[in-house]
C-alpha atoms as a PDB file:
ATOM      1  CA  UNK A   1     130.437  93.201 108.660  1.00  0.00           C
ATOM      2  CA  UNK A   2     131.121  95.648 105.930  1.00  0.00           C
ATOM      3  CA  UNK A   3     130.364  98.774 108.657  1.00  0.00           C
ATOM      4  CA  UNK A   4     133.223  97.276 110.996  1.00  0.00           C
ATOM      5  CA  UNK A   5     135.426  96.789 108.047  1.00  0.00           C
ATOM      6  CA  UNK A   6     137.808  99.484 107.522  1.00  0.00           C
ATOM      7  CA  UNK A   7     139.634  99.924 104.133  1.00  0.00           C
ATOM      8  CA  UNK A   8     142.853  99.843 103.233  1.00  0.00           C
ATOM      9  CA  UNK A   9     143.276 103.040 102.936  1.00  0.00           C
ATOM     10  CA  UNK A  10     141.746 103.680 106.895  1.00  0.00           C
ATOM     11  CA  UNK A  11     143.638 100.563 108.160  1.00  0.00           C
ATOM     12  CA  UNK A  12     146.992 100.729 106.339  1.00  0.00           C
ATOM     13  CA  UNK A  13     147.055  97.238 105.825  1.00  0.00           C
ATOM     14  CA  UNK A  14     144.582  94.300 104.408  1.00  0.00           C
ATOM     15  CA  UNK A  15     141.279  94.835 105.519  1.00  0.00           C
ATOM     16  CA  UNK A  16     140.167  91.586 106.726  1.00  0.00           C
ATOM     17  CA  UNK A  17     137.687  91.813 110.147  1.00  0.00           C
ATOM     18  CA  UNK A  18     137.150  89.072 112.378  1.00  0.00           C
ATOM     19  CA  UNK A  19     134.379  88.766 115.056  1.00  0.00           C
ATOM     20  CA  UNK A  20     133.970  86.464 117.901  1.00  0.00           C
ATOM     21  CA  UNK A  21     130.840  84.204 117.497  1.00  0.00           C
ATOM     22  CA  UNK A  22     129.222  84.479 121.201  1.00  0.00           C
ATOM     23  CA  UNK A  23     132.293  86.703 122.660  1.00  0.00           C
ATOM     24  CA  UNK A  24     134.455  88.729 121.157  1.00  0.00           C
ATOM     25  CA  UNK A  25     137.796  87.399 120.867  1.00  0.00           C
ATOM     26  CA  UNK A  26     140.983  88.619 118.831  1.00  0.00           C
ATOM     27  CA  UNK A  27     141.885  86.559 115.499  1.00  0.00           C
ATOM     28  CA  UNK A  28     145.624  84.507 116.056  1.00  0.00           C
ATOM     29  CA  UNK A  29     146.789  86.223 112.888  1.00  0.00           C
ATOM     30  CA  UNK A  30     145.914  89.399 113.839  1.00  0.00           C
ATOM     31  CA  UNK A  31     149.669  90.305 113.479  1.00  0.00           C
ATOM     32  CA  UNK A  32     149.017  89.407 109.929  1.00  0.00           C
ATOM     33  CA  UNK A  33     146.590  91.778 109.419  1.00  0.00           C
ATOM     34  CA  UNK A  34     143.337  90.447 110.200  1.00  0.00           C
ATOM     35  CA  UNK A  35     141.592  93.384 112.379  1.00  0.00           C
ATOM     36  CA  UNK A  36     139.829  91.850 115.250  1.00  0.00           C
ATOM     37  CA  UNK A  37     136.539  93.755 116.478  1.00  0.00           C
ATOM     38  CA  UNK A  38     135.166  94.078 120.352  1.00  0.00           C
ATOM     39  CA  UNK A  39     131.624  93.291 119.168  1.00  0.00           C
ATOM     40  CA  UNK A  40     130.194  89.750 119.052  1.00  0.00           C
ATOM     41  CA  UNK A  41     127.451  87.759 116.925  1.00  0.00           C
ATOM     42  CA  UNK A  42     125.690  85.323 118.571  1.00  0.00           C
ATOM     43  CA  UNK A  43     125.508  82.879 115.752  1.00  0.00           C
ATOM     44  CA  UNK A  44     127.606  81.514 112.969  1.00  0.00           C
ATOM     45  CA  UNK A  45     125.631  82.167 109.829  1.00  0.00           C
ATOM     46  CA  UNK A  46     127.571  85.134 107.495  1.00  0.00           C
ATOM     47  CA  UNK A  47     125.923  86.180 104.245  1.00  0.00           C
ATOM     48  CA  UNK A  48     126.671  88.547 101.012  1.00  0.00           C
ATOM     49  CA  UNK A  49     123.972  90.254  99.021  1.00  0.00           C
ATOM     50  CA  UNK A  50     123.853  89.714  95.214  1.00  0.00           C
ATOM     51  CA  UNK A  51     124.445  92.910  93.876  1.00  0.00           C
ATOM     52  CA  UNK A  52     121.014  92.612  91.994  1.00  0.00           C
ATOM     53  CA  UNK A  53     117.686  91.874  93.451  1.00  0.00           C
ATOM     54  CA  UNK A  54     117.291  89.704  96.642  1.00  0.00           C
ATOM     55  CA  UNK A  55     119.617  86.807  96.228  1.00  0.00           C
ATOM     56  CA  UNK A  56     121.792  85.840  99.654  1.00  0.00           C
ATOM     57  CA  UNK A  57     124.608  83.377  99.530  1.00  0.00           C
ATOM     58  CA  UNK A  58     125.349  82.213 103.149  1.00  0.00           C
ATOM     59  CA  UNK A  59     127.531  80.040 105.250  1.00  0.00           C
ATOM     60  CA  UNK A  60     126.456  78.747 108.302  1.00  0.00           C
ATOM     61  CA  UNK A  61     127.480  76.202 110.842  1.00  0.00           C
ATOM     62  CA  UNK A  62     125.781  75.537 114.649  1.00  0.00           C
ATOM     63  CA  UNK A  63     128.873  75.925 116.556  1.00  0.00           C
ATOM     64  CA  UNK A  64     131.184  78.707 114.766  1.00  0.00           C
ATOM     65  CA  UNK A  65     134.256  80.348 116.566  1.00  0.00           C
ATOM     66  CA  UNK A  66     134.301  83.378 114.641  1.00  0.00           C
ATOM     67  CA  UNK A  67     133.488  84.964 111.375  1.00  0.00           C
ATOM     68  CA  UNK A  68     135.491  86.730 108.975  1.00  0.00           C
ATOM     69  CA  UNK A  69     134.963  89.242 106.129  1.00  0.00           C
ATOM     70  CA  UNK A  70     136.415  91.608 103.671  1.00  0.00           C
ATOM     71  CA  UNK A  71     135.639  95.277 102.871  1.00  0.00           C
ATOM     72  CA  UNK A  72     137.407  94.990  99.522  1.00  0.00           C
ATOM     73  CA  UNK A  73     136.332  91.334  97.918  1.00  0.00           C
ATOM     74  CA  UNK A  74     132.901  89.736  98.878  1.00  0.00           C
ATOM     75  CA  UNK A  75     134.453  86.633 100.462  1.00  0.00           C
ATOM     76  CA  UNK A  76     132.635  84.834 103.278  1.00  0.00           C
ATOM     77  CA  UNK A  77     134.156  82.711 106.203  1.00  0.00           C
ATOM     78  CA  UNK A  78     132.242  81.231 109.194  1.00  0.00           C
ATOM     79  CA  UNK A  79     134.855  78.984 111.196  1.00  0.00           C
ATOM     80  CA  UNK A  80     133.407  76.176 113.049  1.00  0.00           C
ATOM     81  CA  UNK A  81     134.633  75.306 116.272  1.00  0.00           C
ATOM     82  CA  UNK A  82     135.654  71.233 116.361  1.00  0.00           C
ATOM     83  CA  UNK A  83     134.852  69.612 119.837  1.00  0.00           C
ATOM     84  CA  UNK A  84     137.974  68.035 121.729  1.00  0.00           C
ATOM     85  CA  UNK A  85     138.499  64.154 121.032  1.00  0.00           C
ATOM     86  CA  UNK A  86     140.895  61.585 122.038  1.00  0.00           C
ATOM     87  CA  UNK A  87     142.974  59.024 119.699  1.00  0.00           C
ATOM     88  CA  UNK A  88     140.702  56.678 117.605  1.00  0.00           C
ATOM     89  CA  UNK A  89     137.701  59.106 117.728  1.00  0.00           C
ATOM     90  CA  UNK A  90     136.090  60.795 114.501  1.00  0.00           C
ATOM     91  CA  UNK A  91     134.067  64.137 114.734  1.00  0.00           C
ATOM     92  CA  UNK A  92     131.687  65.645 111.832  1.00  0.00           C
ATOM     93  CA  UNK A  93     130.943  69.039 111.961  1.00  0.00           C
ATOM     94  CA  UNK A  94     127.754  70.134 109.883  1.00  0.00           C
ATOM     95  CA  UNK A  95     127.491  73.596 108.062  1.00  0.00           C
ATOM     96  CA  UNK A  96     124.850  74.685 105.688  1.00  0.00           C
ATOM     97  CA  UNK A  97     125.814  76.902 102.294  1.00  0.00           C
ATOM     98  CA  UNK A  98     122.722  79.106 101.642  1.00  0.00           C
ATOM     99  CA  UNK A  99     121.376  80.201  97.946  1.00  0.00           C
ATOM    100  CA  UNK A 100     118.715  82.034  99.089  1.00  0.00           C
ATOM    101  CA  UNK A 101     115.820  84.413  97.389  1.00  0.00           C
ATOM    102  CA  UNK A 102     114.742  86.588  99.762  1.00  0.00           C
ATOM    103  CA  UNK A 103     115.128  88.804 102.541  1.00  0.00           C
ATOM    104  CA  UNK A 104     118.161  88.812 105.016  1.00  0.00           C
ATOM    105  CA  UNK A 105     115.713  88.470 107.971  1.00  0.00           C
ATOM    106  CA  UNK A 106     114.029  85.177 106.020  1.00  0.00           C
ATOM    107  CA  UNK A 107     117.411  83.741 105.946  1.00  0.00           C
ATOM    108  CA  UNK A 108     118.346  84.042 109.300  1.00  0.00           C
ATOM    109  CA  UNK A 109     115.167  82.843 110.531  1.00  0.00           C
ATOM    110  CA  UNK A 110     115.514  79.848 107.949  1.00  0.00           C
ATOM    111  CA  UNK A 111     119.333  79.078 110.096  1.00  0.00           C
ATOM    112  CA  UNK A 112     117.389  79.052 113.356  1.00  0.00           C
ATOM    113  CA  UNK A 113     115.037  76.699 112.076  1.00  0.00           C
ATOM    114  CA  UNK A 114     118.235  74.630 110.958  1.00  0.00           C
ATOM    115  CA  UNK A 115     119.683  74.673 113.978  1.00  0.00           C
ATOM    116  CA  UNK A 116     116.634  73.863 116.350  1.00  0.00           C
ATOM    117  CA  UNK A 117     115.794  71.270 113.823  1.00  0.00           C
ATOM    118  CA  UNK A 118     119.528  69.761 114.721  1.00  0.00           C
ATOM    119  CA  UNK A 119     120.224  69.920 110.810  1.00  0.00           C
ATOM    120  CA  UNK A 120     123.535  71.331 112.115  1.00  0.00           C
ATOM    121  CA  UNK A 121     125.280  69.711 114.589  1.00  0.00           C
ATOM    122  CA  UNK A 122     127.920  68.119 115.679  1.00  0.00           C
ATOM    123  CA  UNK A 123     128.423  64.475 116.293  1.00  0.00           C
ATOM    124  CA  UNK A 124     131.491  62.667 117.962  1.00  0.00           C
ATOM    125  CA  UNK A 125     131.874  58.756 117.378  1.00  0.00           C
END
C-alpha cells in the first residue's frame, strides 16, 4: 500500500489510498481526498511492519470491501462488507486483529488458514 500511496506533497491533498478488495472500485469520499487506485487485492487482510525486527500487526476480515492506508501515519483499515438483511434480522461479521512474529508471507498464509477454517465468517440470524 505504501508504493500506491502518494504524499502530500505528490498528491496536493491527504494522502489516504483506497483499494477495491476483489475489484477495484473508487472510495465514496474520494472528493474528500481519499485517492482511489485501479489495482485490486483479492483478500481483506492489511498489515504494518514494526519498525524493529519481524513484528506484523494486521486486520483481517473474510468478506472486506476495500482497504485503506496512509503514506504519512501507519494506520490500518480493512472494511468489511455487511450482507443485506430484512427488519428483525441480526448479522455478525467476524474479523481477526493479528500480533504476529514473523514473516509477512507466514501471516498471510496464517489468514487463509482462518478463512478456510471458517474462523471468519459471516452469519445472518
Amino acid at each position: 500500500m505504501r508504493k500506491l500511496t502518494p504524499t502530500p506533497e505528490e498528491l496536493k491533498r491527504s494522502s489516504w489510498v483506497s483499494i477495491g478488495v476483489k475489484t477495484a472500485a473508487p472510495h465514496p469520499l474520494s472528493k474528500l481526498g481519499v485517492w482511489g487506485v485501479s489495482e485490486a487485492t483479492d483478500h481483506g487482510l492489511i498489515a504494518v511492519k514494526s519498525s524493529i525486527d519481524d513484528y506484523w500487526l494486521g486486520l483481517g476480515w473474510a468478506k472486506a470491501k476495500r482497504l485503506m492506508a496512509r503514506s504519512t501515519i501507519p494506520c490500518l483499515h480493512s472494511e468489511p462488507t455487511y450482507p443485506e438483511i430484512g427488519p428483525s434480522r441480526k448479522a455478525r461479521v467476524t474479523g481477526r486483529l493479528y500480533f504476529h512474529e514473523a514473516s509477512l508471507n507466514e501471516l498471510e498464509r496464517r489468514f487463509r488458514r482462518d478463512e478456510e477454517d471458517e474462523i471468519l465468517r459471516v452469519e445472518v440470524t
